[in-house]
Protein backbone atom coordinates (compact mmCIF):
# COMPACT_ATOMS: atom_id res chain seq x y z
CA UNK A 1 182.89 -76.85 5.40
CA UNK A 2 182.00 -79.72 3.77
CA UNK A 3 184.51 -79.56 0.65
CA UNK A 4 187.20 -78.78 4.31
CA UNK A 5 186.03 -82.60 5.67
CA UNK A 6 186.37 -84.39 2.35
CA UNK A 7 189.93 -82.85 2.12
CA UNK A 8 190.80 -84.69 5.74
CA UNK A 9 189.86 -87.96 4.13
CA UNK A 10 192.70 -89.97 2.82
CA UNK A 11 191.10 -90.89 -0.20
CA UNK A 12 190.14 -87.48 -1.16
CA UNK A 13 193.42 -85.86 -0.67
CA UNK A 14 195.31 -88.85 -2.99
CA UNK A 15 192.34 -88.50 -5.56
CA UNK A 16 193.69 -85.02 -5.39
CA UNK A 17 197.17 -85.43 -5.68
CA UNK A 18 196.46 -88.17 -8.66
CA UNK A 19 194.65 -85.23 -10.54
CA UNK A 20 197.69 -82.70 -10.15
CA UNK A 21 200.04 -85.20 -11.41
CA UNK A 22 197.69 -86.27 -14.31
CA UNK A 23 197.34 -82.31 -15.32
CA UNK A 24 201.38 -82.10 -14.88
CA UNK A 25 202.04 -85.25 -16.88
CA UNK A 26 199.35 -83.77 -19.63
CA UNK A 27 200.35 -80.35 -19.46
CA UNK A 28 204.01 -81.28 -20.46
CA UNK A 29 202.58 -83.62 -23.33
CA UNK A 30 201.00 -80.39 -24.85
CA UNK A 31 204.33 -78.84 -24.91
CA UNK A 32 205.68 -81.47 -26.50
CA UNK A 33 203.13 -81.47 -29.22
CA UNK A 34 203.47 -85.33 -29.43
CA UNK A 35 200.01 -85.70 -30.56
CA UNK A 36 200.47 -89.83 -30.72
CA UNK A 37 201.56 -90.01 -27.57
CA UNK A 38 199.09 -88.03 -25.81
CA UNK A 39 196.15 -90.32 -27.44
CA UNK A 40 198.28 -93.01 -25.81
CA UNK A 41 198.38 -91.54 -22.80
CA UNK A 42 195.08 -90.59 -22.56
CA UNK A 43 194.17 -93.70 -23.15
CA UNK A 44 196.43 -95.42 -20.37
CA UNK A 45 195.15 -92.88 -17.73
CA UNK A 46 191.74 -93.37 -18.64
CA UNK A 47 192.05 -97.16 -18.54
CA UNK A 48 193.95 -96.87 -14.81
CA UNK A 49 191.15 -94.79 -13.59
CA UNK A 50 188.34 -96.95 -14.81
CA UNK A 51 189.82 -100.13 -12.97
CA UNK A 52 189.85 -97.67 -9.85
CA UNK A 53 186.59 -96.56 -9.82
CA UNK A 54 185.37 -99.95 -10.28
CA UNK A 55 187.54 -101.17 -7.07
CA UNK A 56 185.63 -97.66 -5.51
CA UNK A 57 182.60 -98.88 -6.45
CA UNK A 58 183.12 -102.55 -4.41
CA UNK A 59 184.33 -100.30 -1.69
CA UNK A 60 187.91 -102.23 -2.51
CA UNK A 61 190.22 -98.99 -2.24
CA UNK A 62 193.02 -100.27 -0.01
CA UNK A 63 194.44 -97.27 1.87
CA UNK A 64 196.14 -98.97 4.58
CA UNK A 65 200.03 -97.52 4.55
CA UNK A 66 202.78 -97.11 6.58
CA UNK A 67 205.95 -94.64 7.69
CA UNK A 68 208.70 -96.40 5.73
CA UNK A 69 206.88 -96.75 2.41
CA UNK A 70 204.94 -93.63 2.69
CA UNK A 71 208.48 -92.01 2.99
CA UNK A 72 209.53 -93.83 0.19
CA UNK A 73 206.56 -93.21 -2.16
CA UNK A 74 206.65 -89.66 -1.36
CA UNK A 75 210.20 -89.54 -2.58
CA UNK A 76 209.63 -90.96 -5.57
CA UNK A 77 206.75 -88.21 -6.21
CA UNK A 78 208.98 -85.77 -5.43
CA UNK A 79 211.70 -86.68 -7.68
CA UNK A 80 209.34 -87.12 -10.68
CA UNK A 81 207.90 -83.69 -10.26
CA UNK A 82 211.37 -82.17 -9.93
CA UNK A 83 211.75 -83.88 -13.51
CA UNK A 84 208.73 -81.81 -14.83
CA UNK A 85 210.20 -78.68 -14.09
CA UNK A 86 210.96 -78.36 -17.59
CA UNK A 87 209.68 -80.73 -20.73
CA UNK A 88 213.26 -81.37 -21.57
CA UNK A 89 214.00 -83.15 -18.35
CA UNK A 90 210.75 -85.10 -18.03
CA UNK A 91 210.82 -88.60 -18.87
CA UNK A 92 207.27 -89.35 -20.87
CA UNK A 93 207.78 -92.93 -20.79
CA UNK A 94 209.65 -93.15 -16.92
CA UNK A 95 207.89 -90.17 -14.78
CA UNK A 96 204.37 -91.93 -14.92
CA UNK A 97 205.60 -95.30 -13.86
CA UNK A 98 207.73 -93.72 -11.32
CA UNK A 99 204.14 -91.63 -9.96
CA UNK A 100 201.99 -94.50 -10.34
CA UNK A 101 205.05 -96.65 -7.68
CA UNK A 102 204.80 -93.67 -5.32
CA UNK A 103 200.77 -93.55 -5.09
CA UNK A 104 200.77 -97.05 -4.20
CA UNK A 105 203.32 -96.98 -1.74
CA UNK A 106 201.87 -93.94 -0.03
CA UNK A 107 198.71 -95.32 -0.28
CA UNK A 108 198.82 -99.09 0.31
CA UNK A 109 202.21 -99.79 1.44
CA UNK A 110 204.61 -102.61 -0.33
CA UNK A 111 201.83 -104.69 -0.45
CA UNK A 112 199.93 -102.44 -2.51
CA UNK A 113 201.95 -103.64 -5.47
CA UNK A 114 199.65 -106.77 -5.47
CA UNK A 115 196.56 -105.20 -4.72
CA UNK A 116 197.01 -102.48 -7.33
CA UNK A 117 198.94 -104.89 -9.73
CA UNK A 118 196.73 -104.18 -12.47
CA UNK A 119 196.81 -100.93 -12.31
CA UNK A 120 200.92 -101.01 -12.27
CA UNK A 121 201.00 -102.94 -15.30
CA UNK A 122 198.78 -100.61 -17.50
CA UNK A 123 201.46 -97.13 -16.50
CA UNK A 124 204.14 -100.03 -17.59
CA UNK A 125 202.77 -99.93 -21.13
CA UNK A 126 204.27 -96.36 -21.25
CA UNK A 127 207.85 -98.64 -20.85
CA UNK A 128 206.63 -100.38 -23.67
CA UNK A 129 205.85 -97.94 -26.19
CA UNK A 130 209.21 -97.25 -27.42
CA UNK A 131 210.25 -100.79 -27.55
CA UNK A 132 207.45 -100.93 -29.83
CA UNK A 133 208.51 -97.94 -31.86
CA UNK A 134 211.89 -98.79 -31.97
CA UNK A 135 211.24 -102.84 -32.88
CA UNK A 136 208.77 -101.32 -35.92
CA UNK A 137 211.66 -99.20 -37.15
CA UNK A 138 213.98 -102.09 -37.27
CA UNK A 139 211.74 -104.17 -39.89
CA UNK A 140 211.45 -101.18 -42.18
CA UNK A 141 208.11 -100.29 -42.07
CA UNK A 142 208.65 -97.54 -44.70
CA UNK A 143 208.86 -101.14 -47.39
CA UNK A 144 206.02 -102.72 -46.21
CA UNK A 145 203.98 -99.26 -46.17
CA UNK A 146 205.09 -98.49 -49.76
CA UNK A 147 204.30 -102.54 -51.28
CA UNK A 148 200.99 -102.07 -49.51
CA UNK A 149 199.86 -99.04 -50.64
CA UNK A 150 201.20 -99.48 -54.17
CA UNK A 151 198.51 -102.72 -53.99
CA UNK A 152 195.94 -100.77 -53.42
CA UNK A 153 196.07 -98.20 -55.65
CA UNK A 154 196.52 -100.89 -57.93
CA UNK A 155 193.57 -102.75 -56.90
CA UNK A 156 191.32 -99.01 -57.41
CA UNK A 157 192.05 -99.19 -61.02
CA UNK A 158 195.63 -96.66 -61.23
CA UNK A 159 198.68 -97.49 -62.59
CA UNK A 160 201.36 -97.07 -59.76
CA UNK A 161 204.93 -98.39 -59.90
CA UNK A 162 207.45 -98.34 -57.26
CA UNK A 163 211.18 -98.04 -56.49
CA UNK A 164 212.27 -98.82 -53.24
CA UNK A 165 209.64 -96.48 -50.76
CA UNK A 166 208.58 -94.32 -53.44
CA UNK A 167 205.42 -94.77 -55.23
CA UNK A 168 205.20 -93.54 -58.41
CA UNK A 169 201.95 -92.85 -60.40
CA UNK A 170 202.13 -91.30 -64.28
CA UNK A 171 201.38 -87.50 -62.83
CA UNK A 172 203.41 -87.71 -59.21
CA UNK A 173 205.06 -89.55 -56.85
CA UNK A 174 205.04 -90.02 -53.07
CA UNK A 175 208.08 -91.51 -51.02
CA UNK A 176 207.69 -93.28 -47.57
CA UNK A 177 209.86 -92.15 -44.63
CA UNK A 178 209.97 -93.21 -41.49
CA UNK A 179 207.37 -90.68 -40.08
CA UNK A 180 204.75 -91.68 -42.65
CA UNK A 181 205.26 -95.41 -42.84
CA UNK A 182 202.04 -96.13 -39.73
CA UNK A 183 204.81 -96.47 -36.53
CA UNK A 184 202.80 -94.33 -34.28
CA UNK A 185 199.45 -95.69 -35.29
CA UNK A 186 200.58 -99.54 -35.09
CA UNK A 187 201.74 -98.87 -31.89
CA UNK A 188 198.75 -96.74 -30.66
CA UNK A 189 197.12 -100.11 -31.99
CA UNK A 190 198.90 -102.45 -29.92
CA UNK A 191 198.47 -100.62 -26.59
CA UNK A 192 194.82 -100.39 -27.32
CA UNK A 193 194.76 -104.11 -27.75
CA UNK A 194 196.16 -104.96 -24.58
CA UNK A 195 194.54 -101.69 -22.40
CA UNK A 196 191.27 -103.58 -23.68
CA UNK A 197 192.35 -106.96 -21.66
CA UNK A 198 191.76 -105.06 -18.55
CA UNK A 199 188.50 -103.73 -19.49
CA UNK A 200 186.81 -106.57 -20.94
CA UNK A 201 187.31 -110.35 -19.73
CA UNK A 202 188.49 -112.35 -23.05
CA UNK A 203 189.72 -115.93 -23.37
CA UNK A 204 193.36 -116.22 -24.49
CA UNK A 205 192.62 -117.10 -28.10
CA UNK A 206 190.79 -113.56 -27.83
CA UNK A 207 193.65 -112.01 -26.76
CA UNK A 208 196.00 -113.31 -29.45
CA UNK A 209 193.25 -112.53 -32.18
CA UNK A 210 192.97 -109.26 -30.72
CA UNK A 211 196.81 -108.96 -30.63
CA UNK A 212 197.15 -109.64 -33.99
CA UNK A 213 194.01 -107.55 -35.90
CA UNK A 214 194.93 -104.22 -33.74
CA UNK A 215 197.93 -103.80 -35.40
CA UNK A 216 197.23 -104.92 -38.91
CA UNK A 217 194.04 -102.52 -38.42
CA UNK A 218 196.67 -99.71 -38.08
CA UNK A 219 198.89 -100.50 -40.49
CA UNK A 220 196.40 -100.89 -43.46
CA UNK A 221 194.36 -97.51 -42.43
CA UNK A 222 197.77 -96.15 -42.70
CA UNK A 223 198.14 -97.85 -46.44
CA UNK A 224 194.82 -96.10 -47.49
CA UNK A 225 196.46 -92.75 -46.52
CA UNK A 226 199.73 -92.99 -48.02
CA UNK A 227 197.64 -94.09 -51.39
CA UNK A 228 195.38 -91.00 -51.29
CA UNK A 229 198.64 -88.98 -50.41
CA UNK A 230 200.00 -90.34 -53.75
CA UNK A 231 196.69 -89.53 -55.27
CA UNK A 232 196.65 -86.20 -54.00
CA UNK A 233 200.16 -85.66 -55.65
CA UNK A 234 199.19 -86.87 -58.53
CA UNK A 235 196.19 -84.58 -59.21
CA UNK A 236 198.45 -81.15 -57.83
CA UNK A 237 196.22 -81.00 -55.09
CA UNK A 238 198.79 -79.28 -52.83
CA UNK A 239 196.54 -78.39 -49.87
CA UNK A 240 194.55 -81.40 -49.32
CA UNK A 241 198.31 -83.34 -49.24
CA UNK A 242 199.68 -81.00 -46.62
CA UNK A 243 196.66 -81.54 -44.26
CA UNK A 244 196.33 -85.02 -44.29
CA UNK A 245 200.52 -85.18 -44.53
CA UNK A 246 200.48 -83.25 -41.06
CA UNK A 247 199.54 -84.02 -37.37
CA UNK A 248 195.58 -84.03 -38.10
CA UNK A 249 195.53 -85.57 -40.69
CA UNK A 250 197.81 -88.06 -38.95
CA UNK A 251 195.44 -88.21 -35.77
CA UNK A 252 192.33 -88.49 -37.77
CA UNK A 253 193.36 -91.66 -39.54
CA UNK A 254 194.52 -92.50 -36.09
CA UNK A 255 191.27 -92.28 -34.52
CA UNK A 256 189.64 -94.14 -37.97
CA UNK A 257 191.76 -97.27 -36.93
CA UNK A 258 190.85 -97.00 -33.03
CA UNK A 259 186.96 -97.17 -34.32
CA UNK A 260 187.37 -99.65 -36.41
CA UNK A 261 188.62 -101.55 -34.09
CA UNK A 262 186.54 -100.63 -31.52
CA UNK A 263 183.51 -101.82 -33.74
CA UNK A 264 185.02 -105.30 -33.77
CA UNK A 265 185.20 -105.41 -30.35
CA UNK A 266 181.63 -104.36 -29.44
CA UNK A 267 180.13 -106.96 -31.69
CA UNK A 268 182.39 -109.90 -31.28
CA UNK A 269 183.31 -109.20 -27.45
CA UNK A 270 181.50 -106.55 -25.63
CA UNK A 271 178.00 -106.75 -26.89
CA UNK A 272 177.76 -110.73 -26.64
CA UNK A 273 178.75 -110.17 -22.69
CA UNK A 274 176.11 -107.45 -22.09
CA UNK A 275 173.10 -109.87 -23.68
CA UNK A 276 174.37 -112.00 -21.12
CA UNK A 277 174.37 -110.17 -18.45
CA UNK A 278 171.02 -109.17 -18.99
CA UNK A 279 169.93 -112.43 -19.37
């Protein structure tokens, strides 16, 4: 009877129509196998939710609708889940925005947008994410990946050469393409960077610093794997250079550059704030 009352509340039954969408949006993501894009997404979600508990826990929710936009929102719902009927027709980067615009209008009205404005913004980085995959694969990344990792081997004491994206040691050689040359992770990098603006209160120097070392995080993580790719090569070590050329292998690194990262972060930012506090 209990679980029957919390169901009448309004706030219980959009909590549960949030989680249906969120298992619809994730379900799909599976079936895509887009492993990149699900740590992305994960990481949006996790960042909306956070900012709405923390309005929960001010007792801040704004639930205060009416007919018209409630129509509206619940059109827009509708219209994203007749998307996911199949993963071919669901938008990854659209749907969410589109369910985020219809929760807020079914549960605060138009003026919602500015109360939930935050919120709104971080399911807008899913917009974003291929303009930043499609600007990094304008200013050939697969180049820069290839210089970069050619320096480092160098640096480690081998003797690598390259020509063009391939890098060439005496016993093997690796070449760059576009799948291998850190797109995905500099871009998991940069919405990190700015989901972390939300989280954590930084000055705008902070931001840009933060802007800048997120990225460049990625992209040299990504240079250390492409060298011990070309070292694996080198030494005919066939199986080690298929599992760290797939999707693990991929993630892991991934994850590497999100800790690293995340490190910085806690000392410089996060840490400093929570002395304070407790000051």
């Amino acid at each position: 009877m209990e679980i029957l009352e919390k169901l009448r509340k309004p706030s219980y039954l959009l909590l549960g129509i949030a989680g249906a969408i969120t298992a619809v949006h994730f379900t799909l993501l599976e079936q895509e196998g887009d492993q990149n894009l699900i740590s992305v997404s994960l990481l949006i979600w996790l960042t909306a939710a956070s900012l709405l508990w923390d309005k929960h826990q001010e007792n801040n929710l704004k639930l205060e609708s009416n007919l018209p936009s409630t129509v509206l929102g619940i059109i827009l719902i509708i219209i994203a889940l007749l998307r996911s009927i199949s993963t071919s027709g669901y938008h990854f980067f659209l749907c969410p925005v589109i369910f985020a615009i219809g929760l807020v209008l079914v549960t605060a009205g138009f003026k919602g947008f500015r109360f939930y404005k935050n919120e709104l913004v971080v399911f807008c980085l899913f917009l974003l994410y291929p303009v930043i995959i499609r600007f990094l694969g304008m200013i050939n990344m697969e180049k820069w990946t290839a210089i970069f990792s050619t320096f480092m081997l160098y640096i480690l004491g081998f003797q690598p050469y390259r020509e063009g994206v391939s890098i060439i040691l005496p016993t093997g050689r690796v070449e760059v393409l576009a799948t291998c040359a850190g797109i995905d992770i500099v871009t998991l990098m940069v919405i990190c960077s700015i989901l972390l603006f939300f989280i954590v209160p930084l000055k705008t120097n902070q931001k840009i610093l933060c802007l800048i070392l997120a990225p460049i995080t990625g992209f040299l993580v990504n240079c250390v794997r492409i060298g011990l790719l070309t070292f694996f090569v080198s030494q005919s070590a066939h199986d080690a250079f298929e599992y760290w050329h797939g999707e693990d292998g991929s993630l892991a690194f991934a994850m590497i550059s999100v800790i690293l990262f995340g490190i910085f972060c806690w000392f410089s930012y996060i840490r400093p704030l929570t002395l304070e506090s407790q000051d």
